[in-house]
C-alpha atoms as a PDB file:
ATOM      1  CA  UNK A   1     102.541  49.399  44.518  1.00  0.00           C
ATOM      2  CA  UNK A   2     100.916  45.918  43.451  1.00  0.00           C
ATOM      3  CA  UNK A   3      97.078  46.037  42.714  1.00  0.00           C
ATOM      4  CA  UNK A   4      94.914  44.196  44.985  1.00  0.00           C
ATOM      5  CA  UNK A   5      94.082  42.154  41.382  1.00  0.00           C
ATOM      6  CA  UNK A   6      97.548  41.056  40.803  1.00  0.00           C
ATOM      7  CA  UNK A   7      97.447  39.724  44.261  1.00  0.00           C
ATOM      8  CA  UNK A   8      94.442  37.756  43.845  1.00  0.00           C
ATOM      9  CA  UNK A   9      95.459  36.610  40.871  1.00  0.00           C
ATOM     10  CA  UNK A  10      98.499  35.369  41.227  1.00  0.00           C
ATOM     11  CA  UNK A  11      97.093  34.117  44.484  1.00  0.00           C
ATOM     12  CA  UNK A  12      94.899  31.750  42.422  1.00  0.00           C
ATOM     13  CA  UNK A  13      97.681  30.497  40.478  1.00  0.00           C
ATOM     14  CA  UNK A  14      99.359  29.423  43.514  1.00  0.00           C
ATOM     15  CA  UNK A  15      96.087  27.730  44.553  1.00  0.00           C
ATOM     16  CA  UNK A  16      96.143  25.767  41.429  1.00  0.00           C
ATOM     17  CA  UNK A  17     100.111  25.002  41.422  1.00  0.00           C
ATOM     18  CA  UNK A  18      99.465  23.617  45.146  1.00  0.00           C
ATOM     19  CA  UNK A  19      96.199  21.913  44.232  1.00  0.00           C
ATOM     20  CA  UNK A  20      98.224  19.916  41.336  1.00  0.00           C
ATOM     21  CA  UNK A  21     100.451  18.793  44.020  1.00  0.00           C
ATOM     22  CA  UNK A  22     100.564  14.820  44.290  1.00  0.00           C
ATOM     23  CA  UNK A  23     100.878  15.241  48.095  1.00  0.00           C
ATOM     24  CA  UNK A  24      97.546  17.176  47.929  1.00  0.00           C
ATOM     25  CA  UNK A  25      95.826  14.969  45.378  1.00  0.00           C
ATOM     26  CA  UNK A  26      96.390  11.849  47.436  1.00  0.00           C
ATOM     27  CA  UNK A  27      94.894  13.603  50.634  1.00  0.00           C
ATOM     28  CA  UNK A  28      91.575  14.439  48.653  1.00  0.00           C
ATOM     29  CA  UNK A  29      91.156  11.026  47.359  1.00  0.00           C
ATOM     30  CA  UNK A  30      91.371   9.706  51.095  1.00  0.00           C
ATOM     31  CA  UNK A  31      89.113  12.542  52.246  1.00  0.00           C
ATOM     32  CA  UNK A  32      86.666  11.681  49.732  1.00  0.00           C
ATOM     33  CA  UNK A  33      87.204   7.454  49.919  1.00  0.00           C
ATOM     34  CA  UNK A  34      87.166   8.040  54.008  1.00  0.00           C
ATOM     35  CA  UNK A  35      83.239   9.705  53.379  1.00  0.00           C
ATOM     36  CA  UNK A  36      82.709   6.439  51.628  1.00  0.00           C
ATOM     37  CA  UNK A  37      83.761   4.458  54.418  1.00  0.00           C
ATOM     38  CA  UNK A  38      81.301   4.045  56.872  1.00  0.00           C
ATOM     39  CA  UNK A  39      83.578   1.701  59.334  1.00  0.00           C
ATOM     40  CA  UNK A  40      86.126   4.507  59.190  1.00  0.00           C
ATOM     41  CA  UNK A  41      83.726   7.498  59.012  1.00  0.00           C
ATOM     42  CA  UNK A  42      82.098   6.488  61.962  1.00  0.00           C
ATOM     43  CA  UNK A  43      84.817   5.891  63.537  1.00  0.00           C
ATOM     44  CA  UNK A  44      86.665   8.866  63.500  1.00  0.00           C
ATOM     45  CA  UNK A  45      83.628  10.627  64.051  1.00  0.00           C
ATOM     46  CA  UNK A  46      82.987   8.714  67.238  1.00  0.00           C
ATOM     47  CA  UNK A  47      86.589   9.257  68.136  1.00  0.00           C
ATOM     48  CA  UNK A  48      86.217  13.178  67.799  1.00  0.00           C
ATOM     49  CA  UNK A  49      83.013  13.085  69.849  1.00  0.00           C
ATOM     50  CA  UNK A  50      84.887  11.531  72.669  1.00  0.00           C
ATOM     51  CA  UNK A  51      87.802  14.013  72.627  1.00  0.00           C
ATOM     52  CA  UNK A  52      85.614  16.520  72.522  1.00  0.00           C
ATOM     53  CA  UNK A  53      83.684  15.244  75.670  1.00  0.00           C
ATOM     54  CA  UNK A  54      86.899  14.542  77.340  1.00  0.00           C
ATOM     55  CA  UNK A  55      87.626  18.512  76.367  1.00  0.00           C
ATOM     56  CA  UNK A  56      85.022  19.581  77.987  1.00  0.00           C
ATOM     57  CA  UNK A  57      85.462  17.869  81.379  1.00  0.00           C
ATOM     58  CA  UNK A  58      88.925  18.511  81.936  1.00  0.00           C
ATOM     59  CA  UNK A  59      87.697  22.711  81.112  1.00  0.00           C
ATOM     60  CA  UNK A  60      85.550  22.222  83.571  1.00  0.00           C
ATOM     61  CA  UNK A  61      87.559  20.445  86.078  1.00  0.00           C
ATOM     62  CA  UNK A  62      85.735  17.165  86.321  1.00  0.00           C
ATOM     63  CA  UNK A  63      86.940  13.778  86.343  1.00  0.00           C
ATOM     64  CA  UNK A  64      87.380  11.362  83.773  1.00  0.00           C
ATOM     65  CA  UNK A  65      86.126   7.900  83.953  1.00  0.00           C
ATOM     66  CA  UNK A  66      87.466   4.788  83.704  1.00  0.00           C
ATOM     67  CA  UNK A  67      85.289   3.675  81.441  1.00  0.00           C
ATOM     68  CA  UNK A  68      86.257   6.811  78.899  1.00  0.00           C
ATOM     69  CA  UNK A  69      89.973   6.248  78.929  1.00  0.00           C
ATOM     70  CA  UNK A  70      89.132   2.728  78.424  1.00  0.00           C
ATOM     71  CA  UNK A  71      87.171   3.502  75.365  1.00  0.00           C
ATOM     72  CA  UNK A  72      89.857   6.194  74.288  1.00  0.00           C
ATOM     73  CA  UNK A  73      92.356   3.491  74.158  1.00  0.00           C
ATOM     74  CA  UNK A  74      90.406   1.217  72.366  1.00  0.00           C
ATOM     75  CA  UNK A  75      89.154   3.689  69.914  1.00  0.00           C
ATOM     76  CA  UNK A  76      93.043   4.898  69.070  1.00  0.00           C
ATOM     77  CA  UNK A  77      94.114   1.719  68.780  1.00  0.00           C
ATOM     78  CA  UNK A  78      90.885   1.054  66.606  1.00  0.00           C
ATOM     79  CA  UNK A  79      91.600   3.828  64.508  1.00  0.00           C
ATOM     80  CA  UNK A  80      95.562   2.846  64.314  1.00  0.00           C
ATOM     81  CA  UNK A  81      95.002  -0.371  62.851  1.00  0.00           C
ATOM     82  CA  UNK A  82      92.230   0.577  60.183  1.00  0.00           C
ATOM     83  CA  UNK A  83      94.210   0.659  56.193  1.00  0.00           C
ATOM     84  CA  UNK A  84      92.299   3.736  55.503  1.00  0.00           C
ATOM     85  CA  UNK A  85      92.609   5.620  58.337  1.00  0.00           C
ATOM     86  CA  UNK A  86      96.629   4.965  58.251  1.00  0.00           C
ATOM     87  CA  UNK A  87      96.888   6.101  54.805  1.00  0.00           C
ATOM     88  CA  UNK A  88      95.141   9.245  55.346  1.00  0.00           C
ATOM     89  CA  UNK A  89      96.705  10.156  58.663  1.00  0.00           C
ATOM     90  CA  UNK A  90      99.973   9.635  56.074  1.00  0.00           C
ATOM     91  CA  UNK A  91      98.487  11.797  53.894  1.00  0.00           C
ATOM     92  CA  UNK A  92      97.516  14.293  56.116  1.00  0.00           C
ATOM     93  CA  UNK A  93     101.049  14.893  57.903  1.00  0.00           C
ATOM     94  CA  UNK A  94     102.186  15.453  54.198  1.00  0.00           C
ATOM     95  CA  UNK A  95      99.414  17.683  52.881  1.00  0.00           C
ATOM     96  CA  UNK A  96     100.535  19.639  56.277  1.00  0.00           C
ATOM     97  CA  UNK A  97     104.287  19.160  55.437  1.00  0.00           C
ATOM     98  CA  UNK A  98     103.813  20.914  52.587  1.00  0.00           C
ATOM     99  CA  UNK A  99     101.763  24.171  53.381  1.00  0.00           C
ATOM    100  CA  UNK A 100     103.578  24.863  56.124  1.00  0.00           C
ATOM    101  CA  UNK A 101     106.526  24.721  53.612  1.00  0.00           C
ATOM    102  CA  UNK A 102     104.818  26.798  51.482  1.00  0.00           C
ATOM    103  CA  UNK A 103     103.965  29.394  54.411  1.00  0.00           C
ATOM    104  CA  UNK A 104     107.568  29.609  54.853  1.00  0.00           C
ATOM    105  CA  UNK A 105     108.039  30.826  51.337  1.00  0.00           C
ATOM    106  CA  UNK A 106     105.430  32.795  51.517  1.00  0.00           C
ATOM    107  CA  UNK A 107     107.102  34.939  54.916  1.00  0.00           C
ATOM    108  CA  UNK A 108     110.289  34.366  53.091  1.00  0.00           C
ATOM    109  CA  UNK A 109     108.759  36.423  50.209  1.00  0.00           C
ATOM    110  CA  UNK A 110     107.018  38.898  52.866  1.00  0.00           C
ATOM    111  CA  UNK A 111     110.221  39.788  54.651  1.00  0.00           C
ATOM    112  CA  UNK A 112     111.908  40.384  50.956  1.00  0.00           C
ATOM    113  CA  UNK A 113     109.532  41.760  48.832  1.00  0.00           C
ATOM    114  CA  UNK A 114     110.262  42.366  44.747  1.00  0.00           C
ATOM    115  CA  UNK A 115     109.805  46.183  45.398  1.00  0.00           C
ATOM    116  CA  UNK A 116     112.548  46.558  47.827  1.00  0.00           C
ATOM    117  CA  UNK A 117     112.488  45.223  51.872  1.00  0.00           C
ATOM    118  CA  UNK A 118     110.520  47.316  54.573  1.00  0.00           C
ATOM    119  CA  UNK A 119     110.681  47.195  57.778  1.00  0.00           C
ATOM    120  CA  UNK A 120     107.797  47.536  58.491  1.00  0.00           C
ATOM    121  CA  UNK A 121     106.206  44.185  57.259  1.00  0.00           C
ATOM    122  CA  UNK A 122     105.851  41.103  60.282  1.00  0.00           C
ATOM    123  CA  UNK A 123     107.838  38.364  60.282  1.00  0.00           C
ATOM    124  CA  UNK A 124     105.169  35.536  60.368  1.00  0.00           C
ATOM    125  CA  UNK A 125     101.695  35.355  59.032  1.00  0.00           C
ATOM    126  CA  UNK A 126      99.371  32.228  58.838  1.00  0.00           C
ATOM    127  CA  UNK A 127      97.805  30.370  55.238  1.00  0.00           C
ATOM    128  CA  UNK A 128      94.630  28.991  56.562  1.00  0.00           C
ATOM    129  CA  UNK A 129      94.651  25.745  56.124  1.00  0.00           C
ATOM    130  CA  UNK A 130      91.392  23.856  55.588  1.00  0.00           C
END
């Protein structure tokens, strides 16, 4: 039976391995030159208060204006256009590319562990992750 310890540990190492990862650097570099960014910054952030607005109506079965999915549209293609935005939307698709990658391993390792398989192990879990 491995220690909770070992688990941790070698947990951390896998942290570090991932957070050496050039698909991983380059998303933290456009996280952190995005909060530089006021254009961008401000952009997104308008374009999350929207969806979130929009969320909320269609929960609660109300209609949405004109006016909204005009400024929907304009903010996507706003947001499609901008260089930084782009790159970390790029960026983000790979950072995501690779943990769910890694997840797989990770159930792959679950289902077959080094001490022998059990049965009684599930099939999938979930990495959190942000």
């Amino acid at each position: 039976m491995v220690e909770n310890q070992k688990v941790f540990e070698e947990a951390q190492k896998l942290g570090s391995l991932i957070g050496s990862h050039a698909a991983v650097k380059r998303y933290m570099e456009l996280t952190h030159q995005l909060e530089l960014d006021v254009t961008a910054k401000a952009l997104i952030g308008e374009f999350e208060q929207l969806m979130e607005t929009l969320a909320t109506k269609e929960a609660s079965m109300q209609p949405i204006e004109v006016a909204e999915k005009q400024k929907f549209q304009s903010l996507q293609q706003s947001m499609a256009i901008h260089p930084l935005i782009q790159k970390l939307m790029a960026a983000q698709t790979d950072y995501t590319d690779l943990m769910r990658k890694v997840q797989e391993a990770i159930n792959k390792g679950i289902s077959t562990p080094a001490d022998g398989p059990q049965d009684a192990l599930p099939a999938k879990s979930k990495i959190i992750l942000d």
